[in-house]
PDB file of N, CA and C in Angstrom:
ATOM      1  N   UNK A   1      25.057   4.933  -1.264  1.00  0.00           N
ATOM      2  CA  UNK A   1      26.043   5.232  -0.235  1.00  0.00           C
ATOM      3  C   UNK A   1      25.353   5.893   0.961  1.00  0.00           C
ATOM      4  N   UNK A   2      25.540   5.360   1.940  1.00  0.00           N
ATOM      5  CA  UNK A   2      25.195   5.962   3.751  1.00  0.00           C
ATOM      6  C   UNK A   2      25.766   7.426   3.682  1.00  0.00           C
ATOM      7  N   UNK A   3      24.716   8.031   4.557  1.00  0.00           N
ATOM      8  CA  UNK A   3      25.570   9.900   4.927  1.00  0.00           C
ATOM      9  C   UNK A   3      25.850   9.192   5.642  1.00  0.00           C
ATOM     10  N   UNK A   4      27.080  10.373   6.222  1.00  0.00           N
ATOM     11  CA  UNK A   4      27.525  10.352   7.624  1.00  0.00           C
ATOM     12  C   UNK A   4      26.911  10.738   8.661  1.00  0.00           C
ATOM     13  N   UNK A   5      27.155   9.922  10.155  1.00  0.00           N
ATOM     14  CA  UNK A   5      26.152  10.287  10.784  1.00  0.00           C
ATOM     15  C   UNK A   5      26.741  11.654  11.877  1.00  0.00           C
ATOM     16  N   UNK A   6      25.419  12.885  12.451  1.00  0.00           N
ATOM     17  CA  UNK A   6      26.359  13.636  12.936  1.00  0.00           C
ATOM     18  C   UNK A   6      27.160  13.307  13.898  1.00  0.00           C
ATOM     19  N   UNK A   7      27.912  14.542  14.953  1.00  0.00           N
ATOM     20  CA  UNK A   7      28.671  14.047  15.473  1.00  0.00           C
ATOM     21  C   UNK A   7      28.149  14.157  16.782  1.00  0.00           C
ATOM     22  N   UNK A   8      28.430  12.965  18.183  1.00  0.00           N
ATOM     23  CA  UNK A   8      28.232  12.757  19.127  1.00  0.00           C
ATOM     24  C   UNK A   8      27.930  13.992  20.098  1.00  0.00           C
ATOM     25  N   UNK A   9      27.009  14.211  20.975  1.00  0.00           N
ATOM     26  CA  UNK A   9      27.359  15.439  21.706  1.00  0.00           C
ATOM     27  C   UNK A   9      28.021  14.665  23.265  1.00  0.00           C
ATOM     28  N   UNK A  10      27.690  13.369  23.349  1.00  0.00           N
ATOM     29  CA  UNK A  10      28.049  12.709  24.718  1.00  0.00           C
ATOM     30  C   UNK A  10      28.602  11.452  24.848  1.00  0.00           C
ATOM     31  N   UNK A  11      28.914  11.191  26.019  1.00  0.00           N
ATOM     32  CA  UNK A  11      29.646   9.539  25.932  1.00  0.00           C
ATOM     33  C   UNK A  11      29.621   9.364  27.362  1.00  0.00           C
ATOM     34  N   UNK A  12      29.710   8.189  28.194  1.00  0.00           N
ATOM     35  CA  UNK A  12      29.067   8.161  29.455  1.00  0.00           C
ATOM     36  C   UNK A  12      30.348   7.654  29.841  1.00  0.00           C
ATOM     37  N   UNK A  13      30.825   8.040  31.329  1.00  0.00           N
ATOM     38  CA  UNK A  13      31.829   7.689  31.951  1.00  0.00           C
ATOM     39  C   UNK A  13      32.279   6.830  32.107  1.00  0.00           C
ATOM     40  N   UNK A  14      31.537   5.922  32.376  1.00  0.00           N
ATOM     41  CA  UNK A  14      31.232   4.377  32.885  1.00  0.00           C
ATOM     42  C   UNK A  14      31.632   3.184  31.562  1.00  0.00           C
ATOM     43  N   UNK A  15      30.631   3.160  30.697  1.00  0.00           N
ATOM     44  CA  UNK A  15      30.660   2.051  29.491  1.00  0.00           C
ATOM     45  C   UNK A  15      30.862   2.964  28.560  1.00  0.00           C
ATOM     46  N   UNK A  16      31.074   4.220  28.023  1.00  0.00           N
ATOM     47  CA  UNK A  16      31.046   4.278  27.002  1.00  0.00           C
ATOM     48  C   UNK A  16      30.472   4.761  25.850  1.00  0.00           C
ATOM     49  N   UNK A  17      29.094   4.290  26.159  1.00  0.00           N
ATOM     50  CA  UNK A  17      28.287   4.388  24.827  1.00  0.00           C
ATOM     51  C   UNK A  17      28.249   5.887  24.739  1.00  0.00           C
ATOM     52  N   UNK A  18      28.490   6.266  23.519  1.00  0.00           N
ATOM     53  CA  UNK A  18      28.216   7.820  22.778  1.00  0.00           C
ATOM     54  C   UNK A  18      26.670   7.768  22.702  1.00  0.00           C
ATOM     55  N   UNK A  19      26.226   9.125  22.864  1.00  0.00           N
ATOM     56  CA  UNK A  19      24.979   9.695  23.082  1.00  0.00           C
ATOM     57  C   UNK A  19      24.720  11.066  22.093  1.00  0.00           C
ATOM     58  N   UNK A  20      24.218  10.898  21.198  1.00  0.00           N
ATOM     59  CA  UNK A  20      23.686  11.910  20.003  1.00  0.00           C
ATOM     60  C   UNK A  20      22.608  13.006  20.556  1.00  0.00           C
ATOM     61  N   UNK A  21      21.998  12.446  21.872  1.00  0.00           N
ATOM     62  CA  UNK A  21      21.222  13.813  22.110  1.00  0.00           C
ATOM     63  C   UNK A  21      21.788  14.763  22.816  1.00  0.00           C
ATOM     64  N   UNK A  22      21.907  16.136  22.493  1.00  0.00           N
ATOM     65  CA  UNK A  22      22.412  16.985  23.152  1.00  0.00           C
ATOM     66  C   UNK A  22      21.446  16.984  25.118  1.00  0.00           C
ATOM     67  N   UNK A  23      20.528  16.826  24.663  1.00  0.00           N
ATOM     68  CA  UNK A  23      19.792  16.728  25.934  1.00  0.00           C
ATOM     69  C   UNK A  23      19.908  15.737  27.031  1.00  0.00           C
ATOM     70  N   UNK A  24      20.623  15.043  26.921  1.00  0.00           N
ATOM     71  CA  UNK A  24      21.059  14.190  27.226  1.00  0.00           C
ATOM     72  C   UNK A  24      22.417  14.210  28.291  1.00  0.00           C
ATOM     73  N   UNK A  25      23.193  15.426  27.982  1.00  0.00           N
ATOM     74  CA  UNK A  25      24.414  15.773  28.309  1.00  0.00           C
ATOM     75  C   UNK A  25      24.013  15.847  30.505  1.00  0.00           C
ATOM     76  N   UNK A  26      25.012  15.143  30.995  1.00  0.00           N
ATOM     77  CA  UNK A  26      25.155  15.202  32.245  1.00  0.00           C
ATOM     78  C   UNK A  26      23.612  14.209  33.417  1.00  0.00           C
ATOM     79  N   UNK A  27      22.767  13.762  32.073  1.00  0.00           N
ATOM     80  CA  UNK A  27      22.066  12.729  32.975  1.00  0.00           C
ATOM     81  C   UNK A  27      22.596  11.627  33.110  1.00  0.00           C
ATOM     82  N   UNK A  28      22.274  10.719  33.896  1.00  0.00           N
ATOM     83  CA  UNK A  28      22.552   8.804  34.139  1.00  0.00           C
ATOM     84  C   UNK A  28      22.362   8.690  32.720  1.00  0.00           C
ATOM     85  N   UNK A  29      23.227   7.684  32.179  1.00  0.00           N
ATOM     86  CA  UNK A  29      23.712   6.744  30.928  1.00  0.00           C
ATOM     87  C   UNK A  29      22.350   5.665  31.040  1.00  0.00           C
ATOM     88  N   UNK A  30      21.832   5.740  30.089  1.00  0.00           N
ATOM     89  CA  UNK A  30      20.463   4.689  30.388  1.00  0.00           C
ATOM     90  C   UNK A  30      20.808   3.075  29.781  1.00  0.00           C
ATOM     91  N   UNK A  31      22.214   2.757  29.743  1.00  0.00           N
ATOM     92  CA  UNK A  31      22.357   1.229  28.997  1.00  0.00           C
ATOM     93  C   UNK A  31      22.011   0.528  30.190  1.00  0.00           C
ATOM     94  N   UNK A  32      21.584  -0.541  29.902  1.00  0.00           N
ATOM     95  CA  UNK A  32      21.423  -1.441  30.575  1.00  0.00           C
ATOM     96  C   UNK A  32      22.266  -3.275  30.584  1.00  0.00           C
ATOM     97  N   UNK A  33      23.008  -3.531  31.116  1.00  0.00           N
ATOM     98  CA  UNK A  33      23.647  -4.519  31.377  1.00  0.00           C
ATOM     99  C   UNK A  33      23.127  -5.965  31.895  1.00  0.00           C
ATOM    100  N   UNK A  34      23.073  -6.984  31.871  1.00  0.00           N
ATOM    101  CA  UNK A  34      22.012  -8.555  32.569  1.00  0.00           C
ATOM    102  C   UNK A  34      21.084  -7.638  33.627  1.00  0.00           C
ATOM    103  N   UNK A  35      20.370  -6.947  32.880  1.00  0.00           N
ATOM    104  CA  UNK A  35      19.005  -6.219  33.917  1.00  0.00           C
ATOM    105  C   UNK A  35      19.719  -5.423  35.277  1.00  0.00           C
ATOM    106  N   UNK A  36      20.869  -4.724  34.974  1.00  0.00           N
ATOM    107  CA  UNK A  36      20.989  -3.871  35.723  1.00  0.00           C
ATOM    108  C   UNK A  36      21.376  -2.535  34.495  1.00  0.00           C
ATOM    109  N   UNK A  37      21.102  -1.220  35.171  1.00  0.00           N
ATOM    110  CA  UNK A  37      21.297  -0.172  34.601  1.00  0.00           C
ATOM    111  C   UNK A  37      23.062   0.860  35.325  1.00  0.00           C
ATOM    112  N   UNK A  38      23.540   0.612  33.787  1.00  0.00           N
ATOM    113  CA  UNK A  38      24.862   1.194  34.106  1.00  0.00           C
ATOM    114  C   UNK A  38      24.825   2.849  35.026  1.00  0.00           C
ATOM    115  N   UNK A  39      25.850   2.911  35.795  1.00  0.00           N
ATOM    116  CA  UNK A  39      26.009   3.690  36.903  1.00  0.00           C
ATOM    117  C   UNK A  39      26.888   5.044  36.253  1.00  0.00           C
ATOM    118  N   UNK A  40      27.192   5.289  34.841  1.00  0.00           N
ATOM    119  CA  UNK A  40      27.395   5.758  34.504  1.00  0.00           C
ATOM    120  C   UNK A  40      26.875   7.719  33.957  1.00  0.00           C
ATOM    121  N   UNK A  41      27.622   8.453  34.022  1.00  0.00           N
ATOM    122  CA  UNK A  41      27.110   9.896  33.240  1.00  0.00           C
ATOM    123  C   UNK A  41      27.495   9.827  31.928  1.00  0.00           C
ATOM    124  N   UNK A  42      26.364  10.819  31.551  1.00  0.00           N
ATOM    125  CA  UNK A  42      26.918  11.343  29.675  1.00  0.00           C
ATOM    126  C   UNK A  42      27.696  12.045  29.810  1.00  0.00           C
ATOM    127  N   UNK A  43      28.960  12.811  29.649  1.00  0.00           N
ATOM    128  CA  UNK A  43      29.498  13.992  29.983  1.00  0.00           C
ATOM    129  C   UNK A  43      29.633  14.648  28.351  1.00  0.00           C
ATOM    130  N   UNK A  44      29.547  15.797  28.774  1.00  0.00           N
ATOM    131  CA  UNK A  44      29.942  16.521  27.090  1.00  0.00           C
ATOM    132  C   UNK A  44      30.659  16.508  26.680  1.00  0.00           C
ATOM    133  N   UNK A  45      30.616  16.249  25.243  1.00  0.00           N
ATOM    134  CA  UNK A  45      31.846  15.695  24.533  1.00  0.00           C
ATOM    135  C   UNK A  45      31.448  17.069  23.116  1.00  0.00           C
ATOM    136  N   UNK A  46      31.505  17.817  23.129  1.00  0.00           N
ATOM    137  CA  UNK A  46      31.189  18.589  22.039  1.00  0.00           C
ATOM    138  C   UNK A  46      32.017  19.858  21.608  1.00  0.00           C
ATOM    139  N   UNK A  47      33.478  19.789  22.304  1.00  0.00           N
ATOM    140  CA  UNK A  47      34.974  20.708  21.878  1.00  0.00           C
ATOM    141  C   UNK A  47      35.442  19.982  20.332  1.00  0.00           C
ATOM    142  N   UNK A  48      35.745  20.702  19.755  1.00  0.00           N
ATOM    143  CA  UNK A  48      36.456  20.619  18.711  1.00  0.00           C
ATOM    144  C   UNK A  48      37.637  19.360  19.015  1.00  0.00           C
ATOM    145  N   UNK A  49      37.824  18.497  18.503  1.00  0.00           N
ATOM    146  CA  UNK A  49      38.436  17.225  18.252  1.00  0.00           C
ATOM    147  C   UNK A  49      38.113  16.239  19.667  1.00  0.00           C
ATOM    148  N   UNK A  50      37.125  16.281  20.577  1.00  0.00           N
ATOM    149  CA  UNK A  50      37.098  15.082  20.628  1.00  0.00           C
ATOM    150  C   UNK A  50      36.631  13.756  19.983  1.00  0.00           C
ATOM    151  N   UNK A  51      36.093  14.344  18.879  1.00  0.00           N
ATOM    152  CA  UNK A  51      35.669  12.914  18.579  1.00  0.00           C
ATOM    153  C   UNK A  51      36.463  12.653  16.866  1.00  0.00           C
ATOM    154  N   UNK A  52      36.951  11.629  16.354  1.00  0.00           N
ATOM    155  CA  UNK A  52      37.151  11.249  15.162  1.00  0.00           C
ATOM    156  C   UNK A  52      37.094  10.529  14.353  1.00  0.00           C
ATOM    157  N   UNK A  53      36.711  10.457  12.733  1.00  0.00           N
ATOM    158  CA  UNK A  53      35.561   9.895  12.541  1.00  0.00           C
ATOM    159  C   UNK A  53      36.063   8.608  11.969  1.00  0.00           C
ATOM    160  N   UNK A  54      35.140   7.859  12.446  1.00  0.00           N
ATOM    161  CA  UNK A  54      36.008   6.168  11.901  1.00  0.00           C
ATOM    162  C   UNK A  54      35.933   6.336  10.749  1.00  0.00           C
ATOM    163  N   UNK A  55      37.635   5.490  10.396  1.00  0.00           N
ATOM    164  CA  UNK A  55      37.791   5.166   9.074  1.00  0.00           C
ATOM    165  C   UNK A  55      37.314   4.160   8.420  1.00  0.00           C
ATOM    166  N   UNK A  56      36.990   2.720   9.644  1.00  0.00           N
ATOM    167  CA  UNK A  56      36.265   1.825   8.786  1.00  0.00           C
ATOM    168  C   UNK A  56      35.118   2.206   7.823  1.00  0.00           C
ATOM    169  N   UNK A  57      34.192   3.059   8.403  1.00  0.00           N
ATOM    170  CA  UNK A  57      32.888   3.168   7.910  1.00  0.00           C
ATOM    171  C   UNK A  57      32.710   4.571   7.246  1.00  0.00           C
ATOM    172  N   UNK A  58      33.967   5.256   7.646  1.00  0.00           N
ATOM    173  CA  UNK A  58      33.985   6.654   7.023  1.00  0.00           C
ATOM    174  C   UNK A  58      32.949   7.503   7.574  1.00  0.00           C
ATOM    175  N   UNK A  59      32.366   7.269   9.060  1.00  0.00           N
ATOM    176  CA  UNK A  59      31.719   7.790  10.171  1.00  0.00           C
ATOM    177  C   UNK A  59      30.193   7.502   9.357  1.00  0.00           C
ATOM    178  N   UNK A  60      29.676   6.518   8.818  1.00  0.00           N
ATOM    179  CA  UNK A  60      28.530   6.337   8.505  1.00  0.00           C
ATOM    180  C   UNK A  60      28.021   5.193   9.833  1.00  0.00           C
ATOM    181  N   UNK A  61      28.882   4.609  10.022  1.00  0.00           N
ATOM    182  CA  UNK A  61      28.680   3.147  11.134  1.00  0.00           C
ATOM    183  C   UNK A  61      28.339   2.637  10.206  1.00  0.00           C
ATOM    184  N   UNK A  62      28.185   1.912   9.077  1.00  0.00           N
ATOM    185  CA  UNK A  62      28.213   0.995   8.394  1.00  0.00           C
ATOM    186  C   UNK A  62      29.501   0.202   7.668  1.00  0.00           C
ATOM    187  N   UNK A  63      29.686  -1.143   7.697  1.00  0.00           N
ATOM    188  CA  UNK A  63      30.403  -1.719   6.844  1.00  0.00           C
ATOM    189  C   UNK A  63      29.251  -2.645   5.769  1.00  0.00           C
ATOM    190  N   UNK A  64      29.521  -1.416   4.444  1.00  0.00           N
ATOM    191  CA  UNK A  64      28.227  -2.429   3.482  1.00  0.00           C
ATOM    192  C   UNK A  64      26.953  -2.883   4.196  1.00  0.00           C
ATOM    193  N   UNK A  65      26.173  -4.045   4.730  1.00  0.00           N
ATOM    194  CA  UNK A  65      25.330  -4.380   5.568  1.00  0.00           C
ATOM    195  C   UNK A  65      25.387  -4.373   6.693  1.00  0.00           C
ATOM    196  N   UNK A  66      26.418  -4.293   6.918  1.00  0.00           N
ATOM    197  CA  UNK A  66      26.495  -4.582   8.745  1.00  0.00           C
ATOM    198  C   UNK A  66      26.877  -3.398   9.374  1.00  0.00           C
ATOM    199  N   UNK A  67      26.786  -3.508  10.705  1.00  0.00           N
ATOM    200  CA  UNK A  67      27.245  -2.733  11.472  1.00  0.00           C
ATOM    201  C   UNK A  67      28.491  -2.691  12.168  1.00  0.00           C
ATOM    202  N   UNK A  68      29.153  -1.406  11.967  1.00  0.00           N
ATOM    203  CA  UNK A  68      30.581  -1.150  11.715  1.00  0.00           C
ATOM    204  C   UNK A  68      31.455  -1.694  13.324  1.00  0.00           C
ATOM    205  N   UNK A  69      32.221  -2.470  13.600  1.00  0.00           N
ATOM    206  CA  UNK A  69      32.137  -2.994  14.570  1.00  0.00           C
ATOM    207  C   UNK A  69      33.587  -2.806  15.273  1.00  0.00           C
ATOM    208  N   UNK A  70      34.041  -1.590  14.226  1.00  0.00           N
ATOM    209  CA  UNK A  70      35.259  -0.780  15.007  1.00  0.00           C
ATOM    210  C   UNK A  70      34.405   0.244  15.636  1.00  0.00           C
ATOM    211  N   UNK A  71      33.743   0.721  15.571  1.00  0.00           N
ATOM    212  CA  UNK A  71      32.987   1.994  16.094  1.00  0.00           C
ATOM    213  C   UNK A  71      31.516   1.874  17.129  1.00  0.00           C
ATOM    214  N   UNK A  72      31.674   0.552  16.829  1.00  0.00           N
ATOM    215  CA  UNK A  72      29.778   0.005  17.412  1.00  0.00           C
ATOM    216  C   UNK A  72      28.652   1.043  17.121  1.00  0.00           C
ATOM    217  N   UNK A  73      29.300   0.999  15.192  1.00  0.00           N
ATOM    218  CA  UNK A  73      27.978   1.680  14.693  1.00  0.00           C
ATOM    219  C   UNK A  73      27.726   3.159  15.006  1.00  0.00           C
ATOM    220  N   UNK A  74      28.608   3.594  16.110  1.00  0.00           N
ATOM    221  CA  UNK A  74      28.701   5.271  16.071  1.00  0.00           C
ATOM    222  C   UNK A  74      28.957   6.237  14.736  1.00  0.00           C
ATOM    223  N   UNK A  75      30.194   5.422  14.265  1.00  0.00           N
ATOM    224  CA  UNK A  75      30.499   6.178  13.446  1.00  0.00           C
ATOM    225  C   UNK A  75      31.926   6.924  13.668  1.00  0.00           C
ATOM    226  N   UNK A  76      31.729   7.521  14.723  1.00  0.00           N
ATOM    227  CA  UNK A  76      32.906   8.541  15.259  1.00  0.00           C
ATOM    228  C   UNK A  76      33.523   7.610  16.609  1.00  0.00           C
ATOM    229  N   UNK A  77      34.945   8.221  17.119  1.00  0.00           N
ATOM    230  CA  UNK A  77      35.406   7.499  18.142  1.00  0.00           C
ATOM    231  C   UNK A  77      36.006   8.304  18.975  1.00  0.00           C
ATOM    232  N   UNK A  78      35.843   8.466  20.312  1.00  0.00           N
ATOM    233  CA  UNK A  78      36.390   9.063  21.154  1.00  0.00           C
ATOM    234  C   UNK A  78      37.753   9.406  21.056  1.00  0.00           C
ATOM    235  N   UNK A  79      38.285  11.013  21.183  1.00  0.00           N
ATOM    236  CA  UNK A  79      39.917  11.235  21.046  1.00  0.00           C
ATOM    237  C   UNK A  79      40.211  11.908  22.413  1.00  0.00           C
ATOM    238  N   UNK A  80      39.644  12.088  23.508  1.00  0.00           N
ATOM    239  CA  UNK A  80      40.168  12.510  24.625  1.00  0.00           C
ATOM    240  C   UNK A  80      40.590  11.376  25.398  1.00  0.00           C
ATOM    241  N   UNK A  81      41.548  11.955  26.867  1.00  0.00           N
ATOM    242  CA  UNK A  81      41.201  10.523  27.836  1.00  0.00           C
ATOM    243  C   UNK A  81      40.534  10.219  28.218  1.00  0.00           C
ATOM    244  N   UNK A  82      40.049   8.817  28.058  1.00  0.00           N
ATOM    245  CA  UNK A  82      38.508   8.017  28.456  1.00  0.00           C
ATOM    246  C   UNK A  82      38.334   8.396  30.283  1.00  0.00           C
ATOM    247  N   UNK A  83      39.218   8.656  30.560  1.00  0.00           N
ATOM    248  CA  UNK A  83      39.188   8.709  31.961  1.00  0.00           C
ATOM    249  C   UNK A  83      38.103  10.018  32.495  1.00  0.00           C
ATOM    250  N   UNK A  84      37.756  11.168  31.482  1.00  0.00           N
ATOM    251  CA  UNK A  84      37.196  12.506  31.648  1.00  0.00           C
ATOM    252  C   UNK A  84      35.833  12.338  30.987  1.00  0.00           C
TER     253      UNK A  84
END
């Protein structure tokens, strides 16, 4: 059985993607899109309930072999408004 993975400290304004390094918090979002780099921030996400932990995967991001594809493998899922 997978641990769970911890919990997110960031998530970028723009696309999305959750960001596990605390160091990370308030630089440019480094995904990259057809060879352009998203215009996005990490913003901190690290108050008590924003994040909650998928049930598919039971916050491991796994389903059995694959990757959990309610969560895109995070694990956890954003509970504030995406808009902040």
């Amino acid at each position: 059985m997978r641990e769970k993975r911890e919990l997110p400290s960031a998530r970028c304004t723009v696309c999305g993607k959750v960001v596990f390094i605390p160091m990370a918090i308030d630089l440019r979002c480094g995904v990259t899109y057809g060879g352009k780099r998203c215009k996005g921030t990490n913003r901190s996400a690290i108050c008590v309930g924003d994040w909650i932990a998928c049930l598919a995967c039971d916050a491991t991001g796994w389903n059995g072999q694959t990757r959990c594809a309610h969560c895109d493998g995070d694990g956890w899922l954003y509970n504030r408004d995406k808009r902040t």
